[in-house]
Protein backbone atom coordinates (compact mmCIF):
# COMPACT_ATOMS: atom_id res chain seq x y z
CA UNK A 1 113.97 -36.00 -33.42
CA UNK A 2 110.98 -34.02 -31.46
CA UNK A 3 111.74 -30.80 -30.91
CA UNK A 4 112.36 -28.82 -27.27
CA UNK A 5 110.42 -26.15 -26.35
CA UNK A 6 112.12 -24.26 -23.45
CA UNK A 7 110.71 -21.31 -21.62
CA UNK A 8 112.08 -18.30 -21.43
CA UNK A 9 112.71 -18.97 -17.70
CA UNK A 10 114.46 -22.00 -18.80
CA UNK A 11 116.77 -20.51 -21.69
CA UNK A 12 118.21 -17.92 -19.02
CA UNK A 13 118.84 -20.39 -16.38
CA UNK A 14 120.60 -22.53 -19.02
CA UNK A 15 122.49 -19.72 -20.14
CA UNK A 16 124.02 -18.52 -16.40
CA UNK A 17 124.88 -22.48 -16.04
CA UNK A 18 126.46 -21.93 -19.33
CA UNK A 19 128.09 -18.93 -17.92
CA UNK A 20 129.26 -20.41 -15.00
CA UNK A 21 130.79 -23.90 -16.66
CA UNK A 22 132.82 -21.24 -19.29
CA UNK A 23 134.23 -19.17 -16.42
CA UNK A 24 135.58 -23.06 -14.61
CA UNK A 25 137.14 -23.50 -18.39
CA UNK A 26 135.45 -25.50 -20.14
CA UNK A 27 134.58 -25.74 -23.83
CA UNK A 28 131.25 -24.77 -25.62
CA UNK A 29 130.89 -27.74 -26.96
CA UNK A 30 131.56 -29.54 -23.73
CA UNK A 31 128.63 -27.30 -22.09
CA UNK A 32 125.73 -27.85 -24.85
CA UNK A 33 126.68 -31.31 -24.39
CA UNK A 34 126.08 -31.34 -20.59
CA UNK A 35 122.69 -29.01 -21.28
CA UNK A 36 121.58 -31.26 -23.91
CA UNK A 37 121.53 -28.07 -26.33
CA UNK A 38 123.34 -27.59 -29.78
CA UNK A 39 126.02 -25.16 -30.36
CA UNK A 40 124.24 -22.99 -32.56
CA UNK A 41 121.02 -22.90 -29.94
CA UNK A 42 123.60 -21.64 -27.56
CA UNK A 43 124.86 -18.58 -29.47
CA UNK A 44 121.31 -17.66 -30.89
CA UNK A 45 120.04 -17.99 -27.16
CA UNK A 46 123.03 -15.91 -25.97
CA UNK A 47 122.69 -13.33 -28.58
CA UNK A 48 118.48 -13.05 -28.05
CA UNK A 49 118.68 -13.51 -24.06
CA UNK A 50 122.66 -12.58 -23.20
CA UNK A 51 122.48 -10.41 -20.17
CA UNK A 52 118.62 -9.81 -19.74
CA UNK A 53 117.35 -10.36 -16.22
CA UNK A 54 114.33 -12.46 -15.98
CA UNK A 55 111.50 -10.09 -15.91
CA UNK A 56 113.66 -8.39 -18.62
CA UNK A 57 113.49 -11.24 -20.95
CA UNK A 58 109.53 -11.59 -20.26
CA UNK A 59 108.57 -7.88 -21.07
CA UNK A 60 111.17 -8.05 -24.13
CA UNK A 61 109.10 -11.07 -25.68
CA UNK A 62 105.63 -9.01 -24.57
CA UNK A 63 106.74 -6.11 -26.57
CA UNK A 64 107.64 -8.61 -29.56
CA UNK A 65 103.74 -10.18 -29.49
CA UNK A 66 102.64 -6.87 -29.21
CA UNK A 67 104.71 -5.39 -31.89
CA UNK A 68 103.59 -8.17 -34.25
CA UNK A 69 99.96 -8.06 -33.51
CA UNK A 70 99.88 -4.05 -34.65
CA UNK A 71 102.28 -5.06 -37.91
CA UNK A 72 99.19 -7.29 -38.52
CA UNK A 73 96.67 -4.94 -38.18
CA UNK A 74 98.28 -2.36 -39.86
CA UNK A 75 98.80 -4.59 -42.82
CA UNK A 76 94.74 -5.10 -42.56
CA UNK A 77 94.22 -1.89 -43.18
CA UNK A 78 96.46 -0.91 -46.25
CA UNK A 79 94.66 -4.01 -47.64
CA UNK A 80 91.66 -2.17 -46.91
């Protein structure tokens, strides 16, 4: 099966649906079923993007690319 490749825009709208079909009463399972997600995408997607605002969510995974690309460099130059 190809794998899904959602936005971050995407994951957060999928998670206030989520949000939204919990609070009427239904089931997890019931929900990733309906968002064509699995169960365990939900709760890593809820723990990595529960409660960030959009532009939240897009400076949180800037800081991530930028934290990786100076772990890279500074791994250059101990090798150095």
């Amino acid at each position: 099966m190809a794998r899904k490749k959602y936005t971050t825009e995407q994951i957060i709208q999928m998670l206030r649906k989520a949000e939204i079909m919990v609070s009427q009463g239904k089931m997890i399972d019931e929900i990733c079923r309906e968002l064509s997600i699995h169960p365990q995408t939900y709760y890593r997607w809820r723990r990595e993007y529960g409660g960030l605002e959009l532009d939240q969510a897009k400076k949180f995974k800037d800081m991530e690319k930028e934290n990786a690309r100076l772990k890279r460099l500074v791994a250059d130059l101990s090798l150095d």
